[in-house]
Protein backbone atom coordinates (compact mmCIF):
# COMPACT_ATOMS: atom_id res chain seq x y z
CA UNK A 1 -11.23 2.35 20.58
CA UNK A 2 -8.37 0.30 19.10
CA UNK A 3 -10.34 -1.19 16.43
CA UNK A 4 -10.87 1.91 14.99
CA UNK A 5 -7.39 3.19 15.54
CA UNK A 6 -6.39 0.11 13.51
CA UNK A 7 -9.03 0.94 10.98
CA UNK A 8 -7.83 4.25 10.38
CA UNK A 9 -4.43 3.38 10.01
CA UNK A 10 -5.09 0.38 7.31
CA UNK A 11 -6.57 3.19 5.68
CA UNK A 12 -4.08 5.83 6.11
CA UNK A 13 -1.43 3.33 4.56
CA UNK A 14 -3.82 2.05 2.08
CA UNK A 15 -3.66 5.49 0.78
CA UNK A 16 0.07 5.91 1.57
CA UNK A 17 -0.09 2.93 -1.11
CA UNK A 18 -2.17 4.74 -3.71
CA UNK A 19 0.08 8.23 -3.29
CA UNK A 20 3.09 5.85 -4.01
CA UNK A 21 1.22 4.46 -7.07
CA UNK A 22 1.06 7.90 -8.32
CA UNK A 23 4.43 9.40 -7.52
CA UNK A 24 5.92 6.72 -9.78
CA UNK A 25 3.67 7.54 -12.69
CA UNK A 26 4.75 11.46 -12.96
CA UNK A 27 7.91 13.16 -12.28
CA UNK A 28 8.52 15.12 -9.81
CA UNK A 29 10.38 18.31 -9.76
CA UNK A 30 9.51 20.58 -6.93
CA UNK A 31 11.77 20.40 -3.85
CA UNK A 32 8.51 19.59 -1.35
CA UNK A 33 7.22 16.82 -4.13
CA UNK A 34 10.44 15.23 -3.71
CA UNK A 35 10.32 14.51 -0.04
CA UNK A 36 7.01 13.93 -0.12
CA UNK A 37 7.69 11.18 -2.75
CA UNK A 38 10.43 9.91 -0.79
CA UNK A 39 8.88 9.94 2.49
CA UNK A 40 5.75 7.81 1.04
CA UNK A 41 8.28 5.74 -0.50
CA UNK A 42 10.07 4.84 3.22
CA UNK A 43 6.57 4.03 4.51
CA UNK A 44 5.54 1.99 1.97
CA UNK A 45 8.75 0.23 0.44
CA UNK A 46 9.28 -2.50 3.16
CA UNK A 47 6.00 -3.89 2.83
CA UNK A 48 5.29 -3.53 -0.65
CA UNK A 49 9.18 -5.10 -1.35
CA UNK A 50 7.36 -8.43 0.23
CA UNK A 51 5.24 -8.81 -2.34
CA UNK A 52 7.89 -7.79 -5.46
CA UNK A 53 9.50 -11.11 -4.35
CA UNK A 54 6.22 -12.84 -5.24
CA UNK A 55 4.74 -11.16 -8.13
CA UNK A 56 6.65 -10.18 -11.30
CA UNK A 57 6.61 -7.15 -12.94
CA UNK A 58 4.56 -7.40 -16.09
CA UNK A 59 6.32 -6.26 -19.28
CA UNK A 60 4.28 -4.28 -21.71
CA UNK A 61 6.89 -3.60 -24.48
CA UNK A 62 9.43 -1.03 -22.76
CA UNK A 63 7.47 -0.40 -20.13
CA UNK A 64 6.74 -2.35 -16.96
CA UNK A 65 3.58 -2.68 -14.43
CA UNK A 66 3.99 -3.63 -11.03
CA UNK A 67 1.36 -5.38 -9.54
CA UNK A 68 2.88 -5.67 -6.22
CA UNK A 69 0.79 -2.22 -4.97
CA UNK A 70 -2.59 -3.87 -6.08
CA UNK A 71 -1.56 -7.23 -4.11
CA UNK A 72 -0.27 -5.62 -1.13
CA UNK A 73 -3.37 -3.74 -1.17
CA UNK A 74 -5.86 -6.71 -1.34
CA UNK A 75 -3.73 -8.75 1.54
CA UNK A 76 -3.93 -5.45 3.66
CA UNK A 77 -7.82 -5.03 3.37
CA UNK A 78 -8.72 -8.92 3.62
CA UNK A 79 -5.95 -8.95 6.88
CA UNK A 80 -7.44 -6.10 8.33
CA UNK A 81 -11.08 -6.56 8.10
CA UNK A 82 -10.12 -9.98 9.50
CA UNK A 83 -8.08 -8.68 12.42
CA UNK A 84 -10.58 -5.98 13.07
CA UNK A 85 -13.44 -8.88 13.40
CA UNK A 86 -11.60 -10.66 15.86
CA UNK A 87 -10.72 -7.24 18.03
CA UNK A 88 -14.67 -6.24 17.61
CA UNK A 89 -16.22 -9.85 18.56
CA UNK A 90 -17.32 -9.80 15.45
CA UNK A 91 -18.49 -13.25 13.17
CA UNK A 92 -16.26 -13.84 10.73
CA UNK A 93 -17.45 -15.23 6.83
């Protein structure tokens, strides 16, 4: 029971992750959009602002690429499959 209650919220946020991702790729305009954006953005600031410290923003001549959603992603999936292995009895690799 809690190991998949902690597997379906790794992969709520993971795509909590991916919707922020895309709201800072388009504007948004519509009143709902907006705190929808801003909402996703409350949920997923905190942790992704760990990683910012870490990883720089690449420049790509005027614009800039944060890697910091890809990383946070990749830490959350490795952490949680390993968390989940230990909750399930499971052998870890």
């Amino acid at each position: 029971m809690i190991v998949r209650l902690l597997s379906t919220a790794i992969d709520i946020y993971f795509y909590l992750i991916i919707a922020h991702v895309i709201f800072s790729w388009i504007p948004v305009r519509q009143p709902w959009l907006v705190e929808l954006r801003d909402l996703v953005h409350r949920l997923t600031e905190p942790y992704l602002g760990i990683f910012r410290r870490f990883v720089p923003i690449i420049d790509l001549g005027g614009a800039g690429l944060d890697l910091s959603p890809l990383v946070g992603i990749l830490v959350l999936q490795i952490l949680g499959r390993f968390v989940i292995g230990l909750l399930a009895g499971l052998p870890l690799p």
